[in-house]
PDB file of N, CA and C in Angstrom:
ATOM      1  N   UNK A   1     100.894  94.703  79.941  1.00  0.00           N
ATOM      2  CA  UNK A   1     101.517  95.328  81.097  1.00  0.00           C
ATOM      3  C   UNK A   1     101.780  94.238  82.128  1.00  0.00           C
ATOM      4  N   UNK A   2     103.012  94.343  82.417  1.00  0.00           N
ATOM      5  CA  UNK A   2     102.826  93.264  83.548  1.00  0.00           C
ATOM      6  C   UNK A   2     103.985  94.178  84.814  1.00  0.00           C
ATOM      7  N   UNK A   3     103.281  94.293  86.054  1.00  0.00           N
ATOM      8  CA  UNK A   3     103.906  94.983  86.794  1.00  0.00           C
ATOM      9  C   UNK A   3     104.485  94.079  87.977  1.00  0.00           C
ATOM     10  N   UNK A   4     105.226  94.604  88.936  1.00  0.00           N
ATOM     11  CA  UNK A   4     106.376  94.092  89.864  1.00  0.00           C
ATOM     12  C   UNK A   4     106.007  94.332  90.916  1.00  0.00           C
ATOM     13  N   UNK A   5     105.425  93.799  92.115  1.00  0.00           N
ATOM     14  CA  UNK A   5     105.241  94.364  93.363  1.00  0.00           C
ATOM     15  C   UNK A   5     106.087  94.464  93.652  1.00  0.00           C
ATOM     16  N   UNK A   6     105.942  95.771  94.335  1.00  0.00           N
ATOM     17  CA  UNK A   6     107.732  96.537  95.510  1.00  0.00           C
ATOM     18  C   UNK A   6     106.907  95.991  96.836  1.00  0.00           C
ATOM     19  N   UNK A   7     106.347  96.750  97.297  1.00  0.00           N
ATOM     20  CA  UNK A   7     105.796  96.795  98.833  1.00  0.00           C
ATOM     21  C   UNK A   7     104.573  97.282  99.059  1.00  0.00           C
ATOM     22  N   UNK A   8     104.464  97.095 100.466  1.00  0.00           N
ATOM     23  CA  UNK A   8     102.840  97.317 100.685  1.00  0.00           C
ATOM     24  C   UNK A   8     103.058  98.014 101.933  1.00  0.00           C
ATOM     25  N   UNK A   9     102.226  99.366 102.406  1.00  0.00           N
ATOM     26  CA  UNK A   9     102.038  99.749 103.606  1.00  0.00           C
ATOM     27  C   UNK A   9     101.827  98.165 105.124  1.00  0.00           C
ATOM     28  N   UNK A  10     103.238  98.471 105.947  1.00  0.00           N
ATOM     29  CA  UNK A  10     103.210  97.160 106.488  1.00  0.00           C
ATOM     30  C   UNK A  10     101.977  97.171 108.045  1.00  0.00           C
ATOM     31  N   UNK A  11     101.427  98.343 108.090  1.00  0.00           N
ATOM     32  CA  UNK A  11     100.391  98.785 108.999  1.00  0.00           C
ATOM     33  C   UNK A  11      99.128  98.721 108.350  1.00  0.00           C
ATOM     34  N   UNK A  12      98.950  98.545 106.829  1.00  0.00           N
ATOM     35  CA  UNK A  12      97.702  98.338 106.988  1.00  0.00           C
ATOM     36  C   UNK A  12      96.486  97.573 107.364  1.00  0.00           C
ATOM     37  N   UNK A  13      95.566  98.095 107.512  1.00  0.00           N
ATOM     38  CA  UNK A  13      94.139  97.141 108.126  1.00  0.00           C
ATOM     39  C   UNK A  13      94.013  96.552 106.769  1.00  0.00           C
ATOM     40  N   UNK A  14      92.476  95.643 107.175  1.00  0.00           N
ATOM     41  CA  UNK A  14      91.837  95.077 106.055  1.00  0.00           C
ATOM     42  C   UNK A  14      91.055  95.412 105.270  1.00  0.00           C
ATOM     43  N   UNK A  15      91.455  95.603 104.304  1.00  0.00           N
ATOM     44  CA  UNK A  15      90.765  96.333 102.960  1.00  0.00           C
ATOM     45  C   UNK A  15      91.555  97.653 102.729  1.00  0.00           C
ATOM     46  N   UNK A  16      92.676  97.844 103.699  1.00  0.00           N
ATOM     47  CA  UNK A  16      93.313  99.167 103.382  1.00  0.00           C
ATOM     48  C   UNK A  16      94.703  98.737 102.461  1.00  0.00           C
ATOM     49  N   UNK A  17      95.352  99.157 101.719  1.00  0.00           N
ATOM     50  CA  UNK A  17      96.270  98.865 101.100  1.00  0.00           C
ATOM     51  C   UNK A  17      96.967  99.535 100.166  1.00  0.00           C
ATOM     52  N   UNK A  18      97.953 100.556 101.175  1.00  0.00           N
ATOM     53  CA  UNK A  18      98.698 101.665  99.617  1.00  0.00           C
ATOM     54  C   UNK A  18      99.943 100.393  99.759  1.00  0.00           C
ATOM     55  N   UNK A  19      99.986 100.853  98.203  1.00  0.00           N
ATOM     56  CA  UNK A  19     100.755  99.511  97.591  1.00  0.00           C
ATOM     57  C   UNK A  19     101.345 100.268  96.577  1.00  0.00           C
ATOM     58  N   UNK A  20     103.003  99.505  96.413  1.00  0.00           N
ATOM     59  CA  UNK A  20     103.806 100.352  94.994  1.00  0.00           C
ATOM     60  C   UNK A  20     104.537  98.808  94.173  1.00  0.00           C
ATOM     61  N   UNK A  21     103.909  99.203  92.664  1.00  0.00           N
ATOM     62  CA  UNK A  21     104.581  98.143  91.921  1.00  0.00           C
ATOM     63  C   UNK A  21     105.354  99.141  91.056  1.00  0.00           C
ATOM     64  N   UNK A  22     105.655  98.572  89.976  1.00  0.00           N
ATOM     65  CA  UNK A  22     107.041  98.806  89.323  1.00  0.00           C
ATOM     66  C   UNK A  22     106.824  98.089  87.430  1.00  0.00           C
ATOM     67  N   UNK A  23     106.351  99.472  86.768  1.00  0.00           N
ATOM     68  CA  UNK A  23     106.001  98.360  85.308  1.00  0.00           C
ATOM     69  C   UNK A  23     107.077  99.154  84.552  1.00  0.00           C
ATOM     70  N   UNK A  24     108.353  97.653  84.440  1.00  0.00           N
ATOM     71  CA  UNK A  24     109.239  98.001  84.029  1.00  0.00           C
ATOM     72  C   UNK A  24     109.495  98.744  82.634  1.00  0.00           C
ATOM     73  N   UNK A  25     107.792  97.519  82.066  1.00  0.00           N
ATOM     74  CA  UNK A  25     108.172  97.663  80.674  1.00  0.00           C
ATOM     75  C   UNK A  25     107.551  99.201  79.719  1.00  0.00           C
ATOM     76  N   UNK A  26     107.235  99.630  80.522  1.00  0.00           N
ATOM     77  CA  UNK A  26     106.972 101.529  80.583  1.00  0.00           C
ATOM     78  C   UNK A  26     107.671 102.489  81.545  1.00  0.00           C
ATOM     79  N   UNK A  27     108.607 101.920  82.317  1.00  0.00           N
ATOM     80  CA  UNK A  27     109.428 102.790  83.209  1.00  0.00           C
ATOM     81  C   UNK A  27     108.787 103.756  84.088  1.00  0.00           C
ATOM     82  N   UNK A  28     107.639 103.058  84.776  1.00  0.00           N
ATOM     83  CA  UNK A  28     106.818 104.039  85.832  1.00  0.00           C
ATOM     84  C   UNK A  28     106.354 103.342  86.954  1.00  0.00           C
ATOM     85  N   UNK A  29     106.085 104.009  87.683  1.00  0.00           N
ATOM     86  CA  UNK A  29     105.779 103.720  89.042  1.00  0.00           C
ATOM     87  C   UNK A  29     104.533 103.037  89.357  1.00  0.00           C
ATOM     88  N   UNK A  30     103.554 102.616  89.404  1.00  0.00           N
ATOM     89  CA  UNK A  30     102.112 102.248  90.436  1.00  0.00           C
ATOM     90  C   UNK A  30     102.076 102.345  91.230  1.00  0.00           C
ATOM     91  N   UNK A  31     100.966 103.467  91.787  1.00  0.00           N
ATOM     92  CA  UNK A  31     100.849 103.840  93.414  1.00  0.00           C
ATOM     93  C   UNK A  31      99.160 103.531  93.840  1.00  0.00           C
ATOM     94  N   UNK A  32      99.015 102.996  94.807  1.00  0.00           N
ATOM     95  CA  UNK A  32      97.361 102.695  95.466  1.00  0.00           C
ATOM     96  C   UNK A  32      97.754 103.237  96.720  1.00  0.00           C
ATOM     97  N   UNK A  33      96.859 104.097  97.054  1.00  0.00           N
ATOM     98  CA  UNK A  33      96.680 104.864  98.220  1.00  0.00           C
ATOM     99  C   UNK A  33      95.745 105.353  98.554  1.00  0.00           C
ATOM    100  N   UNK A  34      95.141 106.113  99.756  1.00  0.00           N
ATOM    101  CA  UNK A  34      94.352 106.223 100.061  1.00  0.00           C
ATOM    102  C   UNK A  34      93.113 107.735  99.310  1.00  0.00           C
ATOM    103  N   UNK A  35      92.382 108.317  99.262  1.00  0.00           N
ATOM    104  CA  UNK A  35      91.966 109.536  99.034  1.00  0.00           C
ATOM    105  C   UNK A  35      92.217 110.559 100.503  1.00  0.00           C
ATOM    106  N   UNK A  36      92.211 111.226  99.990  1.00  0.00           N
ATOM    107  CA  UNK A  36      92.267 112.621 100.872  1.00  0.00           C
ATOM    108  C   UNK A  36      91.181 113.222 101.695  1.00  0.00           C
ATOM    109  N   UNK A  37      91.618 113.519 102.766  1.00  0.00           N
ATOM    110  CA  UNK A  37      90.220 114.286 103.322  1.00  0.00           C
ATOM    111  C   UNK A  37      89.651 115.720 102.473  1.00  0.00           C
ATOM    112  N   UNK A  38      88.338 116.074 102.645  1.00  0.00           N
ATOM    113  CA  UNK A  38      88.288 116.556 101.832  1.00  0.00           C
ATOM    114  C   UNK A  38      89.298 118.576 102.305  1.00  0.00           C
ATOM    115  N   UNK A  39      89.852 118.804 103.868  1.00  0.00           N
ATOM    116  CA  UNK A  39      90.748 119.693 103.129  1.00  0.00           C
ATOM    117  C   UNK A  39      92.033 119.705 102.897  1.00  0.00           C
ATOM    118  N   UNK A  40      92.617 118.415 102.528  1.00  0.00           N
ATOM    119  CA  UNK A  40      94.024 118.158 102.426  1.00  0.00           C
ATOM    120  C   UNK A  40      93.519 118.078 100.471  1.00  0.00           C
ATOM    121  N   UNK A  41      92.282 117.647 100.186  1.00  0.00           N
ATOM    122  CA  UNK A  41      92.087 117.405  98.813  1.00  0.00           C
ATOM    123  C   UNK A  41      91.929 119.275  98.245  1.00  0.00           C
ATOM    124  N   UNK A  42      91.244 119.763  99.334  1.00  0.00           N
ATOM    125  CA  UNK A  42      90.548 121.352  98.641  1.00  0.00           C
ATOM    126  C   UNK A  42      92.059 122.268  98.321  1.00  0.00           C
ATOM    127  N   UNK A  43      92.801 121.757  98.988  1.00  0.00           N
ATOM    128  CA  UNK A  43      94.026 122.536  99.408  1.00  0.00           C
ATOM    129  C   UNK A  43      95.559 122.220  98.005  1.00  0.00           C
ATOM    130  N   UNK A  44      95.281 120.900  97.937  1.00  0.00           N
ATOM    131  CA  UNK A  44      96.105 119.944  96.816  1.00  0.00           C
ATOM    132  C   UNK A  44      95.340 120.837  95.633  1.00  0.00           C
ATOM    133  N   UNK A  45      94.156 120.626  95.498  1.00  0.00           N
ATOM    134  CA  UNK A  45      93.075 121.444  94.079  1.00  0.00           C
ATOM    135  C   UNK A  45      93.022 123.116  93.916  1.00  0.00           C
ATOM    136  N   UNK A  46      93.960 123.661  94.733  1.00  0.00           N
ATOM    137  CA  UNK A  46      94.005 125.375  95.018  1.00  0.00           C
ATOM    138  C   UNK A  46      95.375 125.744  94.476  1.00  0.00           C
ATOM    139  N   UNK A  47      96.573 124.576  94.667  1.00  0.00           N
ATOM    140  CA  UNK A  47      97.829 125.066  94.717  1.00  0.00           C
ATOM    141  C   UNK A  47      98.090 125.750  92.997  1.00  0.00           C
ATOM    142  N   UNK A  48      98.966 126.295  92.913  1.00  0.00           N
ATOM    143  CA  UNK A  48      99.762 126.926  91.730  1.00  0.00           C
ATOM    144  C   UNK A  48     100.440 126.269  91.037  1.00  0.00           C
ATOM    145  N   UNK A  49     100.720 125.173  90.146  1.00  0.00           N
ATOM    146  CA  UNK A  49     101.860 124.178  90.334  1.00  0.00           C
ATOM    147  C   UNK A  49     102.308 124.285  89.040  1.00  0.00           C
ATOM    148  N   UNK A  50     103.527 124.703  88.283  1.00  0.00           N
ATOM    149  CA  UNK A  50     104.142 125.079  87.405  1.00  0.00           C
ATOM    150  C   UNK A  50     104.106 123.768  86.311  1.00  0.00           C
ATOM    151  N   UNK A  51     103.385 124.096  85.233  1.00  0.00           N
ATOM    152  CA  UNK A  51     103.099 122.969  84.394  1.00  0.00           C
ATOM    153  C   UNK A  51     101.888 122.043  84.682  1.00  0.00           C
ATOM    154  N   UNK A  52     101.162 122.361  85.646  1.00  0.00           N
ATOM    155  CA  UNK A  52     100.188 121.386  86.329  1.00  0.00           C
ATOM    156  C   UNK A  52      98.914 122.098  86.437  1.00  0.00           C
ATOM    157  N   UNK A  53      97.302 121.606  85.574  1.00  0.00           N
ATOM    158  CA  UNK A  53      96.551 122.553  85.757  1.00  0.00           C
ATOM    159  C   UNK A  53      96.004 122.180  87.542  1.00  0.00           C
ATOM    160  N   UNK A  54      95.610 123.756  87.665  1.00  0.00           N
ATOM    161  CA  UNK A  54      94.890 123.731  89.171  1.00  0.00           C
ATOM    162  C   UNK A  54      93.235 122.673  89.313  1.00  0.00           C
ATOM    163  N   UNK A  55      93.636 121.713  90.082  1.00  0.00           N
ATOM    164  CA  UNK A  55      92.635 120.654  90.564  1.00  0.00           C
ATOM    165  C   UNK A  55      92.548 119.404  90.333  1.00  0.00           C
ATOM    166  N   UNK A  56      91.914 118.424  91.040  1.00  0.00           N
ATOM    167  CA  UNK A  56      91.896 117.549  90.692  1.00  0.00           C
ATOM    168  C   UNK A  56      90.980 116.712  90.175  1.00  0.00           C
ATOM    169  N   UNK A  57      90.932 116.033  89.171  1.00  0.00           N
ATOM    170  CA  UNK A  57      89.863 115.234  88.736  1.00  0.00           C
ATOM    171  C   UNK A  57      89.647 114.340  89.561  1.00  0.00           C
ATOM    172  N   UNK A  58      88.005 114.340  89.656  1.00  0.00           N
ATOM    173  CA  UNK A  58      87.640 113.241  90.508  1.00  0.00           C
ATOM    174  C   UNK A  58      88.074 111.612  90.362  1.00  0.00           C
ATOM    175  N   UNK A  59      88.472 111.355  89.225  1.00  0.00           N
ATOM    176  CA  UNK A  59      88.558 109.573  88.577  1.00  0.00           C
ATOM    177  C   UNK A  59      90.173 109.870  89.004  1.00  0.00           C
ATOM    178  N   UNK A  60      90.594 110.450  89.944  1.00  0.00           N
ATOM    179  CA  UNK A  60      92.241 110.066  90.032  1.00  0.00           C
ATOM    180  C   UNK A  60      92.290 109.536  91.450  1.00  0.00           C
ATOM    181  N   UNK A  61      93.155 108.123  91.732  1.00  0.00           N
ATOM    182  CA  UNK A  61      92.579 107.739  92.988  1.00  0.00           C
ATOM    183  C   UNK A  61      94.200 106.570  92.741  1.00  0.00           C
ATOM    184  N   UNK A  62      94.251 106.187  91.730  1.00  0.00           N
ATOM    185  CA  UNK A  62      95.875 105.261  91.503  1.00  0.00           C
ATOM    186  C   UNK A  62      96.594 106.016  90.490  1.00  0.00           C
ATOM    187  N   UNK A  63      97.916 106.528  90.792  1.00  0.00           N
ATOM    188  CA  UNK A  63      98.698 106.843  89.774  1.00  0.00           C
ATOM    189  C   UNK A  63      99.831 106.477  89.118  1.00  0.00           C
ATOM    190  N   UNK A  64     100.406 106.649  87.805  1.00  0.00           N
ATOM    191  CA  UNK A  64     101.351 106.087  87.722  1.00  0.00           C
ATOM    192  C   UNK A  64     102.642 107.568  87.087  1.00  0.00           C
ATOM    193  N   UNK A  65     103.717 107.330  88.036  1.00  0.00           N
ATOM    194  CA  UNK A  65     104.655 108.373  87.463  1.00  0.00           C
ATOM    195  C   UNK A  65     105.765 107.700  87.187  1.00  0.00           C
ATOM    196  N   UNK A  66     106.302 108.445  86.511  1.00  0.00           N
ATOM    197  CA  UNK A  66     108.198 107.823  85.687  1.00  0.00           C
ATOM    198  C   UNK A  66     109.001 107.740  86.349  1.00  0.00           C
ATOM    199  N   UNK A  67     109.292 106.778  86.196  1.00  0.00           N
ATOM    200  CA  UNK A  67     110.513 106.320  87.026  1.00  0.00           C
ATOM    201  C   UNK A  67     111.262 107.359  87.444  1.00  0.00           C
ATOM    202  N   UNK A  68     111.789 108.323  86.266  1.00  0.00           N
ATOM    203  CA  UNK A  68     112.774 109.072  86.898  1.00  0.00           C
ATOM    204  C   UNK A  68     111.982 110.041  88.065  1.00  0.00           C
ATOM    205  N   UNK A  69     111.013 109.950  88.866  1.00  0.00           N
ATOM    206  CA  UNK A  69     110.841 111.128  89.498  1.00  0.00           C
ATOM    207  C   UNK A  69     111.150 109.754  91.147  1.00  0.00           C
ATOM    208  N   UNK A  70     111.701 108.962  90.883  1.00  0.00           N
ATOM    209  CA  UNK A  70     111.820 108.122  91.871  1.00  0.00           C
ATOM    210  C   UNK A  70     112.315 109.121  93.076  1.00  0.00           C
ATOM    211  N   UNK A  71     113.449 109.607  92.600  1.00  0.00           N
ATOM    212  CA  UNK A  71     114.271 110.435  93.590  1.00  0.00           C
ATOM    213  C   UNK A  71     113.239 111.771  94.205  1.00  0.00           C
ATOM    214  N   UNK A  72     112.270 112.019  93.850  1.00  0.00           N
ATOM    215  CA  UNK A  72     111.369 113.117  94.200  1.00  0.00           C
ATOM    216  C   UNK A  72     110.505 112.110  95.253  1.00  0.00           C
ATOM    217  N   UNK A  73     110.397 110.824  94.971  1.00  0.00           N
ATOM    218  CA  UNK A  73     109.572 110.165  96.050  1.00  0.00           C
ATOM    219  C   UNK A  73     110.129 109.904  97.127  1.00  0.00           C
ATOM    220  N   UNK A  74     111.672 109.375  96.976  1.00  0.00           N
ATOM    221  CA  UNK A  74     112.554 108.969  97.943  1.00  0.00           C
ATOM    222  C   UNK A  74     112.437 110.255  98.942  1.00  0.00           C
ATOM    223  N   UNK A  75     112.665 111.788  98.271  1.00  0.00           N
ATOM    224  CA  UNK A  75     112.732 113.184  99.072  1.00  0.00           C
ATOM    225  C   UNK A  75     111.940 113.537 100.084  1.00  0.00           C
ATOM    226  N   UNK A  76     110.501 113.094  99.389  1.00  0.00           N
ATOM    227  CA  UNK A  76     109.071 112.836 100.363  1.00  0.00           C
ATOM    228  C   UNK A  76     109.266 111.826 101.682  1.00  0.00           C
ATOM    229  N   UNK A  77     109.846 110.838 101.031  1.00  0.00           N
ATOM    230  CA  UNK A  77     110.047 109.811 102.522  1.00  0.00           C
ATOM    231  C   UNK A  77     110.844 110.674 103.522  1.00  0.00           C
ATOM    232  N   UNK A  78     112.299 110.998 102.661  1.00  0.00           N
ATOM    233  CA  UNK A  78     112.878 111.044 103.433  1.00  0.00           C
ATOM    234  C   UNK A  78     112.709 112.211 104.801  1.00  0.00           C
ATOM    235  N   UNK A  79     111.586 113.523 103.967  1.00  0.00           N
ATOM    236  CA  UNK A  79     111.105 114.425 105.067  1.00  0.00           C
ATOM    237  C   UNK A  79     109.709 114.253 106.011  1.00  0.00           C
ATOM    238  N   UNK A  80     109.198 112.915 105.573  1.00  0.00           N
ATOM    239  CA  UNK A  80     108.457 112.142 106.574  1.00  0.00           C
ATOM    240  C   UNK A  80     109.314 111.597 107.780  1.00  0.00           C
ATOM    241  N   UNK A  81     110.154 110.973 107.512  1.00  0.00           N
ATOM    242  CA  UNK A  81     111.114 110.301 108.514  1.00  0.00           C
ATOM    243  C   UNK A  81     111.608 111.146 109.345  1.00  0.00           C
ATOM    244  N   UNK A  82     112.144 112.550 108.909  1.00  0.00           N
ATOM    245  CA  UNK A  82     112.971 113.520 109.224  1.00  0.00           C
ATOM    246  C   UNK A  82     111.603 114.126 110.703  1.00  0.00           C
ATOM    247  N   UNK A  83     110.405 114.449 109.855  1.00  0.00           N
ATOM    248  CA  UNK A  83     109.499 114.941 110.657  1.00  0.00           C
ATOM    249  C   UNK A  83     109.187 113.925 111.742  1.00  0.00           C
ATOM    250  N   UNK A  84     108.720 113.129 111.569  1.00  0.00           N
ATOM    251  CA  UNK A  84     108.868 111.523 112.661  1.00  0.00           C
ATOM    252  C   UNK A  84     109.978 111.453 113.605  1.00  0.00           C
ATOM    253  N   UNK A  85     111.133 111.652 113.578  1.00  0.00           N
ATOM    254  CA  UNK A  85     112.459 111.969 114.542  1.00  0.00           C
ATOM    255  C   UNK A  85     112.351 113.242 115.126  1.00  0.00           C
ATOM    256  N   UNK A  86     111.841 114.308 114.664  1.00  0.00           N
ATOM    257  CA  UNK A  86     112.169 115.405 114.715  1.00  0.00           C
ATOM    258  C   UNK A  86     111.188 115.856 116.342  1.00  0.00           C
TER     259      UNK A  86
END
């Protein structure tokens, strides 16, 4: 595996670091980020999610998704930003 750094949260402190690389040669994403409080986590582990069992395993903390859901990440930014102006 050899992956691609994209970027790094440009606010983070030291020792903090959500970070996104890019492993081409499997067409998916790498994400490092932070954990959840625990009710943004109780709340994520309750939802209904079509194809997705309800909760989360504790050993999930870096993930990696397919490329193609890039445009589902871009969507997320883009209604962070939206909320940030808003």
């Amino acid at each position: 595996m050899s992956l691609r750094f994209i970027g790094i949260d440009p606010n983070s402190g030291q020792g903090e670091s959500p970070t996104v690389w890019v492993d081409e040669g499997r067409g998916e994403l790498v994400i490092q980020g932070w954990k959840p409080d625990t009710s943004t986590e109780a709340e994520c582990a309750s939802l209904e999610t079509p194809g997705h069992a309800i909760g989360i395993p504790a050993h999930e903390q870096v993930v990696r998704v397919p490329a193609r859901m890039a445009g589902i990440l871009r969507e997320a930014c883009d209604v962070l930003e939206r909320a940030k102006l808003g």
